[in-house]
C-alpha atoms as a PDB file:
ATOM      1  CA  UNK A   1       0.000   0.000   0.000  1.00  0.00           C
ATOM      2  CA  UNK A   2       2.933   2.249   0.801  1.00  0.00           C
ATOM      3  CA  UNK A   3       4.081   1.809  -2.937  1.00  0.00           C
ATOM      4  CA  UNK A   4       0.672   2.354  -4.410  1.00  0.00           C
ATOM      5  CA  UNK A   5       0.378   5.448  -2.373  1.00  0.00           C
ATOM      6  CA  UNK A   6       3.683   6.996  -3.598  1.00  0.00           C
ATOM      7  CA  UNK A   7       2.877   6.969  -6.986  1.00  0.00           C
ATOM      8  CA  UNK A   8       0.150   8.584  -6.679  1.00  0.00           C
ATOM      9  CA  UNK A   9      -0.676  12.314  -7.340  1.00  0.00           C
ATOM     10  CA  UNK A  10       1.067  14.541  -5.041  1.00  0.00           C
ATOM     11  CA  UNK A  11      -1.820  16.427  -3.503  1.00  0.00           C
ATOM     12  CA  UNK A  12      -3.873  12.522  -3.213  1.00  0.00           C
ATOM     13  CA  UNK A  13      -0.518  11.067  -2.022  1.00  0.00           C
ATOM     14  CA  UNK A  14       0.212  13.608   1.009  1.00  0.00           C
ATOM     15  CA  UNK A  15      -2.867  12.635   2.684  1.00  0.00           C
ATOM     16  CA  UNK A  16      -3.007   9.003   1.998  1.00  0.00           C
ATOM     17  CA  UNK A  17       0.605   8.922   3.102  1.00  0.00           C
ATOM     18  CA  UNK A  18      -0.356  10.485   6.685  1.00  0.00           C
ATOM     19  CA  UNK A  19      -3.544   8.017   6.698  1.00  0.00           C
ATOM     20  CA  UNK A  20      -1.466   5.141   6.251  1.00  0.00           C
ATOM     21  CA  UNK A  21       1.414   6.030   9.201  1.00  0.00           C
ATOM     22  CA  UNK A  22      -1.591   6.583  11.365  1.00  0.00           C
ATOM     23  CA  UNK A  23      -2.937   3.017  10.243  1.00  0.00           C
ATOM     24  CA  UNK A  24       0.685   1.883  11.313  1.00  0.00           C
ATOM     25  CA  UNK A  25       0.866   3.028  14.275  1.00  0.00           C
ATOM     26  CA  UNK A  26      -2.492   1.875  15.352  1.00  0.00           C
ATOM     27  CA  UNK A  27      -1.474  -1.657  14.567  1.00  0.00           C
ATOM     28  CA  UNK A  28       1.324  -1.345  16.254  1.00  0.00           C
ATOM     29  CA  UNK A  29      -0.207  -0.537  19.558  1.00  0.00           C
ATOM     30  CA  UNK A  30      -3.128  -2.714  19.347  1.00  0.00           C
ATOM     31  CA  UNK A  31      -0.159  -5.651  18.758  1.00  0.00           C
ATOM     32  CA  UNK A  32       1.835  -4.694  21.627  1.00  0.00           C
ATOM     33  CA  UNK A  33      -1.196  -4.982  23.193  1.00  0.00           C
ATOM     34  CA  UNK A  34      -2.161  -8.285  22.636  1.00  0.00           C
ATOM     35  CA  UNK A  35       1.075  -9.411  23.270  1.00  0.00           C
ATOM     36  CA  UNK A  36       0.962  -7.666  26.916  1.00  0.00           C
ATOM     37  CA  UNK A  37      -2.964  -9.756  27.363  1.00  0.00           C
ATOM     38  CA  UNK A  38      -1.570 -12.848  25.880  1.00  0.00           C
ATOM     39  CA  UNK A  39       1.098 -13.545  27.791  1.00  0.00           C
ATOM     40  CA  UNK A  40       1.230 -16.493  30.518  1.00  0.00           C
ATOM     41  CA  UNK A  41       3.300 -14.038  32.969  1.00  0.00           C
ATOM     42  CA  UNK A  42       0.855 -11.133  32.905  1.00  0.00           C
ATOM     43  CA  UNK A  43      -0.322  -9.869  36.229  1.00  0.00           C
ATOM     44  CA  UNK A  44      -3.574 -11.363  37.909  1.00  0.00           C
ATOM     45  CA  UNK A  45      -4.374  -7.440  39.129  1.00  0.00           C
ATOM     46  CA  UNK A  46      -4.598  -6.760  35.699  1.00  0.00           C
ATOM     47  CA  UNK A  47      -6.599  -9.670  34.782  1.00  0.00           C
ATOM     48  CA  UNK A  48      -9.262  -8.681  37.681  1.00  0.00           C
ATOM     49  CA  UNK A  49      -9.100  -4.960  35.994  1.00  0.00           C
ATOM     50  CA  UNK A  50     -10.168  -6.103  32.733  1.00  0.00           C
ATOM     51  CA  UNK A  51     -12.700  -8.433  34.146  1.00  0.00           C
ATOM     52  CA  UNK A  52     -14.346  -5.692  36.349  1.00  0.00           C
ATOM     53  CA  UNK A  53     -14.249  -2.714  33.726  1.00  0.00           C
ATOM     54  CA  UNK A  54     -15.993  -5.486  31.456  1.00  0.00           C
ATOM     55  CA  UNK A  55     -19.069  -6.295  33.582  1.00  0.00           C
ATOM     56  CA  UNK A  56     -18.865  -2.777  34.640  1.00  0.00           C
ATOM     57  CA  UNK A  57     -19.689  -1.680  30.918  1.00  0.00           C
ATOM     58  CA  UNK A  58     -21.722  -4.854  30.275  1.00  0.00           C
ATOM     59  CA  UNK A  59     -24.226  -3.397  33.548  1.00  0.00           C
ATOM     60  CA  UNK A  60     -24.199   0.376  32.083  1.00  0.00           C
ATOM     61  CA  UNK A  61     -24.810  -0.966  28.697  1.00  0.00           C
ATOM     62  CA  UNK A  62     -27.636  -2.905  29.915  1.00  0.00           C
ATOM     63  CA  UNK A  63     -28.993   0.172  31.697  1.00  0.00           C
ATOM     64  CA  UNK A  64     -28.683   2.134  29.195  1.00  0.00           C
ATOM     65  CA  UNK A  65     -30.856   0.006  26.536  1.00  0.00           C
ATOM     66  CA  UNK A  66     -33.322  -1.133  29.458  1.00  0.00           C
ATOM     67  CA  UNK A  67     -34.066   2.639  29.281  1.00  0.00           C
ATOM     68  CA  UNK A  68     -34.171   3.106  25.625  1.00  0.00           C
ATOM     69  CA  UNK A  69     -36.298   0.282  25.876  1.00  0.00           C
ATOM     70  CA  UNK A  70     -38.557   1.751  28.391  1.00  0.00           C
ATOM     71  CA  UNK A  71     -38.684   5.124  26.350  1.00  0.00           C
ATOM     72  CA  UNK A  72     -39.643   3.176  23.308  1.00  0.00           C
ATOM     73  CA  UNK A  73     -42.502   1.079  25.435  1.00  0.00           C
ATOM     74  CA  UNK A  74     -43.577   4.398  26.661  1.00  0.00           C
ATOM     75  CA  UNK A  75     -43.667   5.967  22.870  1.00  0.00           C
ATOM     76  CA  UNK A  76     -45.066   3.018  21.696  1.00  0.00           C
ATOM     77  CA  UNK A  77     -48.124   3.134  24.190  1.00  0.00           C
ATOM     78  CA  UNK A  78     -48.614   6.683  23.719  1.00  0.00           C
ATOM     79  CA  UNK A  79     -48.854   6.322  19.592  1.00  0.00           C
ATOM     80  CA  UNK A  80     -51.270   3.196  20.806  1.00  0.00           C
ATOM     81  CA  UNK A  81     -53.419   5.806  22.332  1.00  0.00           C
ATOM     82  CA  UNK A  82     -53.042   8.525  19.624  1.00  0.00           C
ATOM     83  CA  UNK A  83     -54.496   5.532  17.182  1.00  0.00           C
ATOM     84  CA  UNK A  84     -57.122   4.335  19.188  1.00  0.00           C
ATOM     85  CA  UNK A  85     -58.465   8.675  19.859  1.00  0.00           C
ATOM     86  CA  UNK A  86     -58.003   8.418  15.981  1.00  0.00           C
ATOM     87  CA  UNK A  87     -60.125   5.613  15.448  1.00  0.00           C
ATOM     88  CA  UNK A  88     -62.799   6.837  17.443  1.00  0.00           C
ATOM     89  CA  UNK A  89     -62.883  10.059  15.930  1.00  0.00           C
ATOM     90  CA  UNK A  90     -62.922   8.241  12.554  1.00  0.00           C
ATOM     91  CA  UNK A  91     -66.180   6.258  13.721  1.00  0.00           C
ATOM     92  CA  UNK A  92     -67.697   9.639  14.763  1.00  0.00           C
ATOM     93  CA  UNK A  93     -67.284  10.944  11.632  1.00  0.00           C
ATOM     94  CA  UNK A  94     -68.566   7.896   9.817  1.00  0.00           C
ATOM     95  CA  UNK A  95     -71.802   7.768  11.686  1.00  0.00           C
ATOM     96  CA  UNK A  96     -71.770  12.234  11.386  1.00  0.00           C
ATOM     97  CA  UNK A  97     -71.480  11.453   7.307  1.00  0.00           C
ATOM     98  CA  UNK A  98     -73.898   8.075   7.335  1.00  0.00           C
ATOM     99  CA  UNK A  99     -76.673  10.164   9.175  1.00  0.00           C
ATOM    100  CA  UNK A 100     -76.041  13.447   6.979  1.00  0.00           C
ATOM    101  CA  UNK A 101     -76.483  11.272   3.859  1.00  0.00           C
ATOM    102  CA  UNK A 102     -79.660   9.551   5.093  1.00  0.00           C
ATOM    103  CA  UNK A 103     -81.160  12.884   5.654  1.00  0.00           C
ATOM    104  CA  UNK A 104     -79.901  14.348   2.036  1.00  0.00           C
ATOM    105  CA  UNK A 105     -81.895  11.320   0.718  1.00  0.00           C
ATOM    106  CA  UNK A 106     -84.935  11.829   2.476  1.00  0.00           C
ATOM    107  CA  UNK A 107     -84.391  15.507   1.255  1.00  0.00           C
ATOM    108  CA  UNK A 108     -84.065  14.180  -2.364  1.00  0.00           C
ATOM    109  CA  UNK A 109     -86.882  11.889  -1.748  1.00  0.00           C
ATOM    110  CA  UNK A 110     -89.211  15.352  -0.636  1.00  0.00           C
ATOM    111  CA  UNK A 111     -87.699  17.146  -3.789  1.00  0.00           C
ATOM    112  CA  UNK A 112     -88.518  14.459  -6.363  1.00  0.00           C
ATOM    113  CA  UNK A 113     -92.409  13.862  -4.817  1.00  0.00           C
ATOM    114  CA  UNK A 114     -92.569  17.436  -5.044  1.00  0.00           C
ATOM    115  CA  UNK A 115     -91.471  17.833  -8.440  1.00  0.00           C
ATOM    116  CA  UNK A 116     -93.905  15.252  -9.898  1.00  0.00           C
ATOM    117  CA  UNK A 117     -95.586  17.429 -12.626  1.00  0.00           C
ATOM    118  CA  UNK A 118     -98.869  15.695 -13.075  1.00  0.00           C
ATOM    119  CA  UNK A 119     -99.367  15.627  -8.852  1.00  0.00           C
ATOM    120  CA  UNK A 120     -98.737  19.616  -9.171  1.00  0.00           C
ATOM    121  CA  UNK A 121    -101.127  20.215 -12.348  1.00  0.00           C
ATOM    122  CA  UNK A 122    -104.003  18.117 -10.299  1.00  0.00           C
ATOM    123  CA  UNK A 123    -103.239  20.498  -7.311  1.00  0.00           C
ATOM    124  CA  UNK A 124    -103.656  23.257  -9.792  1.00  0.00           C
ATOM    125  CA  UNK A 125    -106.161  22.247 -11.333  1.00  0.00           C
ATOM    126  CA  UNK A 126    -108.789  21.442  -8.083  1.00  0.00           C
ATOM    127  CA  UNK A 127    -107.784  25.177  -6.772  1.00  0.00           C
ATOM    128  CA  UNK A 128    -109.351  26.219 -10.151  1.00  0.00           C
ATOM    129  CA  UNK A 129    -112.295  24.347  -9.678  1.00  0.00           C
ATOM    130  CA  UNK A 130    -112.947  25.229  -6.134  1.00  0.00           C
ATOM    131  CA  UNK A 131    -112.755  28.536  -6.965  1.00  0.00           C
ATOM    132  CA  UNK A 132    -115.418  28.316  -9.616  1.00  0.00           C
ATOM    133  CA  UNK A 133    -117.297  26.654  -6.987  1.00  0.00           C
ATOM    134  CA  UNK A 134    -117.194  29.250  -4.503  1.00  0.00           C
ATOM    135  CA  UNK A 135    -117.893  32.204  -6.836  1.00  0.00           C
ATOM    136  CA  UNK A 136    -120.647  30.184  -7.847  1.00  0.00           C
ATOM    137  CA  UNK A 137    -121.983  29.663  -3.827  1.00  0.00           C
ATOM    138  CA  UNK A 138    -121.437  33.521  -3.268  1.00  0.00           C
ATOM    139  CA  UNK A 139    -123.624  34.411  -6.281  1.00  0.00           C
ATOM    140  CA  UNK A 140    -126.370  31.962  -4.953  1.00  0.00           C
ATOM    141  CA  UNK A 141    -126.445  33.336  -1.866  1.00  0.00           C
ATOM    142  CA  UNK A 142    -126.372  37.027  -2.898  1.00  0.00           C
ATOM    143  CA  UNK A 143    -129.434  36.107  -4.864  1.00  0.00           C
ATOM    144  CA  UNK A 144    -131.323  34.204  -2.175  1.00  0.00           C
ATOM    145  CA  UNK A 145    -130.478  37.118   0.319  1.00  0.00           C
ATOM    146  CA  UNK A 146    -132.479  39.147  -2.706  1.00  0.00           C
ATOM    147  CA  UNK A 147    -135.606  37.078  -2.832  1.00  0.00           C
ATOM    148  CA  UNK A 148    -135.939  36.110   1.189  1.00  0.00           C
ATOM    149  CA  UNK A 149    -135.491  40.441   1.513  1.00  0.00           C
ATOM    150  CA  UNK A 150    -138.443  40.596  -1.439  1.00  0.00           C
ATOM    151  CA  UNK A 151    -140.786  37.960   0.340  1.00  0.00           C
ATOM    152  CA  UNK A 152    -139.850  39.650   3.608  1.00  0.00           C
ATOM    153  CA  UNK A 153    -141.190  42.474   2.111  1.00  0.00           C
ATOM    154  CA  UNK A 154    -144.183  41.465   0.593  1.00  0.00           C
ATOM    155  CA  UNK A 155    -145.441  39.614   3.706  1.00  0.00           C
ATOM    156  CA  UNK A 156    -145.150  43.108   5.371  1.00  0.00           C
ATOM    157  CA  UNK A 157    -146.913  44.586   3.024  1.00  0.00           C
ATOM    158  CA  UNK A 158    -149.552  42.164   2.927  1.00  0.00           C
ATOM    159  CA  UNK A 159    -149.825  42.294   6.884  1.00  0.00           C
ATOM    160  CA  UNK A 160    -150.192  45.974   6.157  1.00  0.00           C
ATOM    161  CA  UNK A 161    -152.802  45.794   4.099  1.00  0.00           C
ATOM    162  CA  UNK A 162    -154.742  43.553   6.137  1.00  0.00           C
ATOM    163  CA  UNK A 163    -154.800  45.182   9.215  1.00  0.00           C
ATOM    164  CA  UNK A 164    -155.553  48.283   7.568  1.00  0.00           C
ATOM    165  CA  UNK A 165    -158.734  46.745   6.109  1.00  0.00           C
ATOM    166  CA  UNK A 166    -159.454  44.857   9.362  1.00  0.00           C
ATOM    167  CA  UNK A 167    -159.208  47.792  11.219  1.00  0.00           C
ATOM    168  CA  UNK A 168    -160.909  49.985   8.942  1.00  0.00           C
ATOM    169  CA  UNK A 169    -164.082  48.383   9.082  1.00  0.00           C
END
């Protein structure tokens, strides 16, 4: 890789040059290390370290997703919640819109009875006829309030006369 990088551009190589000394060194270290764990003679102190500051991550790792996993419990429950308010609100609605179209079709219904031609012309056509009727009742009784006034009169008249020649005599 070393060779690669060298012939490389010399802006591309400076950077992949420091990249791969830093790569070194890392392997380096992490080999001394591993010779330092692997060793038969290493100290038990050390061993007991390791051990500890492994369970002690292994707790607070445990803690720490125990309460992620509460959070997520406790977001899950609350979107639970906001679906079930949105369900019911969804029903409301549905039964709102069912009962709003029941009453536009019983409002349809009234329209189309109503706009049944022949039913209005027979309306129509009885007002015309009652009407007849009636002027025809008002004229009779105009001219039987004429002839009861007449015979009113002529029975007075005749009384009149009679006790005139009753009385005369």
């Amino acid at each position: 890789m070393d060779l690669e990088a060298r012939s490389l551009q010399p802006n591309v190589k400076a950077v992949l040059l420091a990249k791969l000394r830093e790569y070194k060194s890392d392997l380096n270290n992490l080999k001394s290390e591993h010779k330092r764990l692997a060793s038969a003679n290493s100290n038990q102190a050390a061993r007991d370290d390791l051990l500890e500051s492994g369970m002690a991550d292994a707790m607070s790792v445990s803690a720490n997703q125990r309460g992620r996993l509460m959070m997520s419990t406790e977001r899950l429950n609350e979107s639970s919640d906001r679906i079930k308010e949105s369900r019911r609100t969804m029903l409301e609605t549905e039964e709102l819109g069912v009962s709003i179209l029941q009453d536009l079709h019983q409002q349809r219904q009234s329209l189309l009875h109503a706009n049944d031609t022949n039913k209005l012309h027979g309306v129509d056509d009885n007002i015309s006829k009652s009407k007849k009727i009636l002027t025809n009742m008002s004229r009779r009784m105009s001219r039987n309030k004429w002839i009861i006034s007449s015979i009113i009169v002529v029975l007075v008249v005749a009384i009149a006369l009679i006790l005139y020649f009753k009385l005369s005599k």
